[in-house]
N, C-alpha and C. Protein backbone atom coordinates (compact mmCIF):
# COMPACT_ATOMS: atom_id res chain seq x y z
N UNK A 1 -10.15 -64.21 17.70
CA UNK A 1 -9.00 -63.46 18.15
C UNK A 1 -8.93 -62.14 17.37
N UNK A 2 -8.60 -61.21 18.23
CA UNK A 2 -8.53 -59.37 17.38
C UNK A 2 -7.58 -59.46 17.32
N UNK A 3 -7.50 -58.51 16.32
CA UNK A 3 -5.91 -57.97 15.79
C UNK A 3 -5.75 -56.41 16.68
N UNK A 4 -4.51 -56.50 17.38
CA UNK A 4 -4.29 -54.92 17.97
C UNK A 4 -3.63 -54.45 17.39
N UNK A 5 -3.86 -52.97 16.80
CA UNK A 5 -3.49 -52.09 16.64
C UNK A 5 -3.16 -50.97 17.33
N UNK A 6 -1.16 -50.71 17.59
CA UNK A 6 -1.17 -49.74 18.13
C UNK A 6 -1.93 -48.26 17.72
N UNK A 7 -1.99 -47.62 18.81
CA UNK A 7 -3.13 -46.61 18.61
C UNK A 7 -2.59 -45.27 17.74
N UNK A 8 -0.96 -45.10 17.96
CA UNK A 8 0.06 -44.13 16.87
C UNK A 8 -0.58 -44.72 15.50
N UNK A 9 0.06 -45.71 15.11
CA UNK A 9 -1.05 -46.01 13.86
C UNK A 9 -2.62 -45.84 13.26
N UNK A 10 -3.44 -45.98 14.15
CA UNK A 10 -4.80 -45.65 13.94
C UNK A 10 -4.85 -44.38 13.87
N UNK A 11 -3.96 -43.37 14.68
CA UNK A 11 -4.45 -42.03 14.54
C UNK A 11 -3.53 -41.54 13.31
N UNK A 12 -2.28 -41.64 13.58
CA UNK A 12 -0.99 -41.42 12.35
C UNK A 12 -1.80 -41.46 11.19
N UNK A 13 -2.17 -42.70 10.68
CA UNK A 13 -2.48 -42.39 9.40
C UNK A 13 -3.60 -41.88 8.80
N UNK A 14 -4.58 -41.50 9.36
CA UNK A 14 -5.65 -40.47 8.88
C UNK A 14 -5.31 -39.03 8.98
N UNK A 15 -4.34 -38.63 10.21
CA UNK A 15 -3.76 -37.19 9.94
C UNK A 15 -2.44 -37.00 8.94
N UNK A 16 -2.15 -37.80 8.66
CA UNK A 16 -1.25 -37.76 7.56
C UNK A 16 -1.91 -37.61 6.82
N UNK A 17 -3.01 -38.13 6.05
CA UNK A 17 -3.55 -38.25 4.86
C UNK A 17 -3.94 -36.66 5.16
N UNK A 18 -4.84 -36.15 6.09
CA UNK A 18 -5.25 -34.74 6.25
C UNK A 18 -4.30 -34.04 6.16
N UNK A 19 -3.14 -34.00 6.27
CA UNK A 19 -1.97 -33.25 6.01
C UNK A 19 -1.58 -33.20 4.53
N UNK A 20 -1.86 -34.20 3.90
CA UNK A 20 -1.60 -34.22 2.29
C UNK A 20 -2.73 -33.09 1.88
N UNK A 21 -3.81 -33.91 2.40
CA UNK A 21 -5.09 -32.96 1.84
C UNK A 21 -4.81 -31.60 1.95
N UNK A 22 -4.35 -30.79 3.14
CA UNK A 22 -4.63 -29.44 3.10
C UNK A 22 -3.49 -28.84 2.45
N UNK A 23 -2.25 -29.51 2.50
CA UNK A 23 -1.12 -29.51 1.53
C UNK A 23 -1.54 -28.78 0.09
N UNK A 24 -2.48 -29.80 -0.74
CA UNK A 24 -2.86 -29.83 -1.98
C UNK A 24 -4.02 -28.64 -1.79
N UNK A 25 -4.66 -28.71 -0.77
CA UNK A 25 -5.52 -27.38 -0.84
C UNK A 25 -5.22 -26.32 -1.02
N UNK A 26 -3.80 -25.96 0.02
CA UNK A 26 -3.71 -24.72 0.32
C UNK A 26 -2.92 -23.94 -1.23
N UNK A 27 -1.91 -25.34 -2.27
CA UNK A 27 -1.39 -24.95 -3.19
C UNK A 27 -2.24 -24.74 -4.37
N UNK A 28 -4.20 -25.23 -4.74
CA UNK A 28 -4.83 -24.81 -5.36
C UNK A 28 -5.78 -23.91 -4.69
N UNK A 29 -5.40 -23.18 -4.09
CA UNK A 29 -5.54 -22.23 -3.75
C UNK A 29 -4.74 -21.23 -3.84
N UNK A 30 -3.55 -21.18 -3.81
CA UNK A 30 -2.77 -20.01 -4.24
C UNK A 30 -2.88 -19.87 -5.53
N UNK A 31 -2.99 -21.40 -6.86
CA UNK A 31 -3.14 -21.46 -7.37
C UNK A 31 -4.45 -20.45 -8.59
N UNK A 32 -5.43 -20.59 -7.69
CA UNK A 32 -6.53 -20.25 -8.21
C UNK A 32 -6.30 -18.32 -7.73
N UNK A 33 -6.01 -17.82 -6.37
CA UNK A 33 -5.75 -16.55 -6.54
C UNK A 33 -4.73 -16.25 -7.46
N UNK A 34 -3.75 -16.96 -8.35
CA UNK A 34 -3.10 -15.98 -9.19
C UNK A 34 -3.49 -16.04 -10.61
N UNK A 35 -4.46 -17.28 -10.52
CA UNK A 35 -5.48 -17.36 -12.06
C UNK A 35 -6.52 -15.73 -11.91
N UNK A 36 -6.96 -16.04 -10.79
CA UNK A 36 -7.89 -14.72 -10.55
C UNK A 36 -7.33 -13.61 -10.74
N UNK A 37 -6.41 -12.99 -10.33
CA UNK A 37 -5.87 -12.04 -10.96
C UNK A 37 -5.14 -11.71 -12.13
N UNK A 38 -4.71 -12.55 -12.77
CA UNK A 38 -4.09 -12.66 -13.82
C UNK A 38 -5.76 -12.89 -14.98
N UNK A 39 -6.84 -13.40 -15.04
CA UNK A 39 -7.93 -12.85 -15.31
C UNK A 39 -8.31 -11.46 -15.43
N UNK A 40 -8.68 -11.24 -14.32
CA UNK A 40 -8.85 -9.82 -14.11
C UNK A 40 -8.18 -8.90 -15.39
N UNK A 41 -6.69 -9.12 -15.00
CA UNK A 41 -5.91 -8.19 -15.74
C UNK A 41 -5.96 -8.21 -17.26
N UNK A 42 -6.34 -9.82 -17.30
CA UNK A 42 -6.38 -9.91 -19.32
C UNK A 42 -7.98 -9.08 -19.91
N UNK A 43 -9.03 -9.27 -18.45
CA UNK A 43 -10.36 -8.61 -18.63
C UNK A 43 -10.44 -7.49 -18.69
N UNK A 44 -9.12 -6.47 -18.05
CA UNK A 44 -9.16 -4.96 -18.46
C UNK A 44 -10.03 -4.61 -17.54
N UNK A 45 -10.31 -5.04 -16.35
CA UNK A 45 -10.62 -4.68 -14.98
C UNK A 45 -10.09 -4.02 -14.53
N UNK A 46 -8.72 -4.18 -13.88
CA UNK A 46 -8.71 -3.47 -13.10
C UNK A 46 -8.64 -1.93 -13.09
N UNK A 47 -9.12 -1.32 -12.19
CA UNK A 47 -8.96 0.42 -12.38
C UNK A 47 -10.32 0.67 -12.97
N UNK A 48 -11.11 0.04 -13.98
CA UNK A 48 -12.02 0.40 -14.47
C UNK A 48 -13.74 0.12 -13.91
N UNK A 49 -13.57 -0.32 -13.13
CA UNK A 49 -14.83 -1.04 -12.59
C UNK A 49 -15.82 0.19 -11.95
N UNK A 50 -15.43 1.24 -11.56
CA UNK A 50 -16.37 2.23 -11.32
C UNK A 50 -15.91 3.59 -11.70
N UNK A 51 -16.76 4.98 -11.38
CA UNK A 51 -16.60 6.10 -11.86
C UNK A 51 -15.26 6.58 -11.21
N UNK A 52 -15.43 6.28 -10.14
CA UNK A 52 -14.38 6.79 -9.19
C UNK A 52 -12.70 5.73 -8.51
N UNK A 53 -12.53 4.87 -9.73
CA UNK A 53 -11.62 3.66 -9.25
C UNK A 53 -10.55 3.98 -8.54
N UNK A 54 -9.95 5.32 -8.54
CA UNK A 54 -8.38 5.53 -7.89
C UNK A 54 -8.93 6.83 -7.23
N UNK A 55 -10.24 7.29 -6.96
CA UNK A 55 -10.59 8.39 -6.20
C UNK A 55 -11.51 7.90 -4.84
N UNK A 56 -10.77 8.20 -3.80
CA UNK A 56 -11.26 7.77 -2.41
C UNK A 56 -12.44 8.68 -1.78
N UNK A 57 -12.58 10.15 -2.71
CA UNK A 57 -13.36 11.20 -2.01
C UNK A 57 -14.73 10.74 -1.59
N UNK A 58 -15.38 9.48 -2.39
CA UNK A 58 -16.74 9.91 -1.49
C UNK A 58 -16.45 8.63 -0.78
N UNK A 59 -15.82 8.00 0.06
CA UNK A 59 -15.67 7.29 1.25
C UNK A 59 -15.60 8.09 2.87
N UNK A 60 -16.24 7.29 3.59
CA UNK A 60 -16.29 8.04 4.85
C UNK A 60 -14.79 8.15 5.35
N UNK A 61 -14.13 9.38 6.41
CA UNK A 61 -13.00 8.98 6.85
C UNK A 61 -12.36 7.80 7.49
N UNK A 62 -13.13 6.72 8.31
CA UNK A 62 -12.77 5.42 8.37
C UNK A 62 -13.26 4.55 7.40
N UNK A 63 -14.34 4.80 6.29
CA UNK A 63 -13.85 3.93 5.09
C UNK A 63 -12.32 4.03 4.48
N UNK A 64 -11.74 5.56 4.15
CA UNK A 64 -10.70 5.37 3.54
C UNK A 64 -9.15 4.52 4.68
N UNK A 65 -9.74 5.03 5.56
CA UNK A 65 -8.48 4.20 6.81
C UNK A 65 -9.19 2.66 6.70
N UNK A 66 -9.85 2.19 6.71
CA UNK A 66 -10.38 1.05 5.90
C UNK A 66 -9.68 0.26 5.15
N UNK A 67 -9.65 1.39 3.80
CA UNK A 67 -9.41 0.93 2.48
C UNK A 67 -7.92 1.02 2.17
N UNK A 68 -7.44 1.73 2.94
CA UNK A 68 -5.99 1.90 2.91
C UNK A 68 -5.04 0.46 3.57
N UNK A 69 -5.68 -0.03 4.83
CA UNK A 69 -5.37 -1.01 5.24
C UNK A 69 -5.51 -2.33 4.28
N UNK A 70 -7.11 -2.28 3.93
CA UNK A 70 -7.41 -3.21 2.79
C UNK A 70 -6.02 -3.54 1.50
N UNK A 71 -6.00 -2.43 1.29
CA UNK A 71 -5.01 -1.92 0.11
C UNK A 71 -4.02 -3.34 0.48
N UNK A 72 -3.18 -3.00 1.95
CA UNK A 72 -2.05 -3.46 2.18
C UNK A 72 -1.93 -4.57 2.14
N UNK A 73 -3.49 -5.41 1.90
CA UNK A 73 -3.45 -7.18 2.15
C UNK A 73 -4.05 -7.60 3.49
N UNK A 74 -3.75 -6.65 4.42
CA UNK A 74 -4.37 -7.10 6.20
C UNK A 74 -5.84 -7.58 5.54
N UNK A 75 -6.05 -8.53 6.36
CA UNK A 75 -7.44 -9.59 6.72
C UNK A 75 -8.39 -8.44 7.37
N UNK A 76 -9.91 -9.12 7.42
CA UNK A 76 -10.55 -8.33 8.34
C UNK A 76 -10.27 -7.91 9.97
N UNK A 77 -9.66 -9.18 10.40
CA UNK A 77 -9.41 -9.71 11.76
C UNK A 77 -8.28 -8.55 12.10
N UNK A 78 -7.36 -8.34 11.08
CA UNK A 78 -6.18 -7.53 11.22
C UNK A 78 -6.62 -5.84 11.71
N UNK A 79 -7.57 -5.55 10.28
CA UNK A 79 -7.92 -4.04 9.96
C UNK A 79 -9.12 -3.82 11.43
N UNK A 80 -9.76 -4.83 12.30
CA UNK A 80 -10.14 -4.59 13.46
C UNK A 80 -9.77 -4.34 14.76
N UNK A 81 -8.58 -5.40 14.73
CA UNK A 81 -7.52 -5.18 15.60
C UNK A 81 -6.74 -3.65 15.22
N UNK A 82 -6.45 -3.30 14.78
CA UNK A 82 -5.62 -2.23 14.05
C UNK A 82 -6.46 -0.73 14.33
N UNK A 83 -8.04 -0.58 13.84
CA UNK A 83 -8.82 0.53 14.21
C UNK A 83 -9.49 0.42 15.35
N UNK A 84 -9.48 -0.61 16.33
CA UNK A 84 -9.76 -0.71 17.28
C UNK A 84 -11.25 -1.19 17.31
N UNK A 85 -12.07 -1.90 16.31
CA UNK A 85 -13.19 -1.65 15.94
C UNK A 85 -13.61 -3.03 15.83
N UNK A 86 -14.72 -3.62 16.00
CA UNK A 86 -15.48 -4.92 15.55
C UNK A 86 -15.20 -5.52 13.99
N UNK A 87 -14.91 -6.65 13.82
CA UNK A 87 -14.70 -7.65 12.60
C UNK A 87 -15.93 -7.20 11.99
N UNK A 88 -17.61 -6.86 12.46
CA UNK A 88 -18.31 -7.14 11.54
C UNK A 88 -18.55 -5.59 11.06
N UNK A 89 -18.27 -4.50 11.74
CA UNK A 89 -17.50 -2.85 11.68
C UNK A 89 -16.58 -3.13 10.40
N UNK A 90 -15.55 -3.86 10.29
CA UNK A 90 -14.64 -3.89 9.56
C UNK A 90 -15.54 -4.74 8.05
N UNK A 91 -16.75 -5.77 8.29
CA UNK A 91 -17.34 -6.21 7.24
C UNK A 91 -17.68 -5.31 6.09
N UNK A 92 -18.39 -4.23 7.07
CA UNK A 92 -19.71 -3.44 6.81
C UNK A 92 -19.26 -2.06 5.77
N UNK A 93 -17.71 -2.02 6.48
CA UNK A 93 -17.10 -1.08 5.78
C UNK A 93 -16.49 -1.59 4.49
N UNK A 94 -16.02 -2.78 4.27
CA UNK A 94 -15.42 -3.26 3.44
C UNK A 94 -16.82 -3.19 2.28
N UNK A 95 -18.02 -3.90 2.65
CA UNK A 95 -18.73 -4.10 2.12
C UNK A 95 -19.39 -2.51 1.00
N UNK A 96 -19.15 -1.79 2.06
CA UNK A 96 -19.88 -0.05 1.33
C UNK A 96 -18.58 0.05 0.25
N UNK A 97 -17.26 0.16 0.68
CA UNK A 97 -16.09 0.80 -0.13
C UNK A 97 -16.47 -0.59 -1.41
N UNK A 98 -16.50 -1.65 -1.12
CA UNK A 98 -16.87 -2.36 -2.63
C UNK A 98 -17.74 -1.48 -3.42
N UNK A 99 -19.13 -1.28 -2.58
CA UNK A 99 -20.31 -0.90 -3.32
C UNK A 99 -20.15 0.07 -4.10
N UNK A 100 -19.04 1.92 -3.21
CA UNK A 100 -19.29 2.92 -3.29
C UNK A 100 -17.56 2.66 -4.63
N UNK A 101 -17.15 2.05 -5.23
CA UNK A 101 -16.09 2.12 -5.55
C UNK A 101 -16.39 0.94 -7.19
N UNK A 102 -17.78 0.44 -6.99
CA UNK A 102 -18.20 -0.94 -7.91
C UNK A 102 -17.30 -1.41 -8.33
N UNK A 103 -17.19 -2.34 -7.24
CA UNK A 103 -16.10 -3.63 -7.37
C UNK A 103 -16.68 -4.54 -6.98
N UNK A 104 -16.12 -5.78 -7.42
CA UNK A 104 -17.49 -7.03 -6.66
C UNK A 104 -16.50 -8.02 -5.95
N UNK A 105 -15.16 -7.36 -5.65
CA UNK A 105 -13.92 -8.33 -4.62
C UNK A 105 -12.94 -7.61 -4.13
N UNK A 106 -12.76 -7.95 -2.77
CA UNK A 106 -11.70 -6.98 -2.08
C UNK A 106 -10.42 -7.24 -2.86
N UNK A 107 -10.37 -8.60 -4.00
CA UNK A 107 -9.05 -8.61 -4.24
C UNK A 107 -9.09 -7.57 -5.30
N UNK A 108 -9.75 -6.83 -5.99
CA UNK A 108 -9.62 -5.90 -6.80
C UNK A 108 -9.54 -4.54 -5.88
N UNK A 109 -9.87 -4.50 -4.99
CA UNK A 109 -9.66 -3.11 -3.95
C UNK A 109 -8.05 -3.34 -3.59
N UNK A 110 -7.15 -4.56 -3.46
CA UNK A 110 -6.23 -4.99 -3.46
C UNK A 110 -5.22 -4.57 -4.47
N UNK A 111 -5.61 -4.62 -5.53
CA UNK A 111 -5.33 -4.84 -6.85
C UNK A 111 -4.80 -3.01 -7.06
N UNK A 112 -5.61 -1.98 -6.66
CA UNK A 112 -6.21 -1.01 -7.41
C UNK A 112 -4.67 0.14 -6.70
N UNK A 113 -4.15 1.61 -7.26
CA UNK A 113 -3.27 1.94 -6.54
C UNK A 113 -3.67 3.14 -6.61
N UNK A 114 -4.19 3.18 -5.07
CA UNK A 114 -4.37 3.90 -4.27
C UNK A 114 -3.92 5.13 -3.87
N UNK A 115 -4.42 6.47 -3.75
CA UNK A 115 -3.40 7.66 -3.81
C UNK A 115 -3.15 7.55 -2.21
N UNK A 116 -1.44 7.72 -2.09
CA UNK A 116 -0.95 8.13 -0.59
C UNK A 116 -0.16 6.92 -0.54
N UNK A 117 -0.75 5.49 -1.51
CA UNK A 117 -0.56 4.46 -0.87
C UNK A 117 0.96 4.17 -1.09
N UNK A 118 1.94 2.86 -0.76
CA UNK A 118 3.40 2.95 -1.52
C UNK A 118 3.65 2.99 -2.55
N UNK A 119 2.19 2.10 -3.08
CA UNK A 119 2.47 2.18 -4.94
C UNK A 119 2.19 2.97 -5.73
N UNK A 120 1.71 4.18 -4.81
CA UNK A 120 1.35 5.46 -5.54
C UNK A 120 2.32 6.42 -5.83
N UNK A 121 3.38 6.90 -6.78
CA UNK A 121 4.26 7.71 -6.97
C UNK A 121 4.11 8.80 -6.94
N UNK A 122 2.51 9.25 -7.14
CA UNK A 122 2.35 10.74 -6.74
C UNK A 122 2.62 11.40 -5.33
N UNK A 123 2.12 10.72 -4.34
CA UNK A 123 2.74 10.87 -3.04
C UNK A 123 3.46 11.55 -2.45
């Protein structure tokens, strides 16, 4: 003789458990981005990582419309939608303004204040 199990139960409790899981993910994960920056900052990074850290001049004109968006936090998905341009357009650029700016994470292009930008008082 089997035992039946309603089927709310069989499914219920494995997505519950997946619901804990991404729960705990998503909070060591915020977790770990504010270790990362708070790093950074005790490492005396930020601003210093290349010749040119708060100077946008040798970026192409849609690198700096790019980097300005970057600045604000928008995702890639966002800054494509936004210039009208391909996600991997939006990679490629992200990828040069790291290079041309030596940084090795958009969260430090994040990080950095930007002339024009809000957090820039010269403005």
């Amino acid at each position: 003789m089997s035992a039946t199990v309603a089927p709310f139960e069989v499914v219920e409790r494995p997505l519950a458990r997946l619901r804990l899981a991404i729960e705990q993910a998503e909070r060591e994960l915020a977790a770990v981005r504010k270790g990362y920056l708070v790093a950074i900052e005790l490492a005396g990074t930020l601003g210093s990582e290349g010749p040119a850290a708060n100077d946008l001049g040798p970026l192409s004109p849609q690198e700096r419309r790019v980097a300005r968006l970057l600045h604000q936090g928008q995702t890639n998905c966002e800054i494509s939608n936004s210039l009208h341009v391909s996600v991997h357009t939006v990679k490629s650029h992200v990828r040069s303004i790291l290079h041309k700016r030596g940084l090795r994470s958009r969260w430090q292009m994040i990080d950095q204040n930007l002339p024009g930008s809000p957090a820039d008082s010269s403005a």
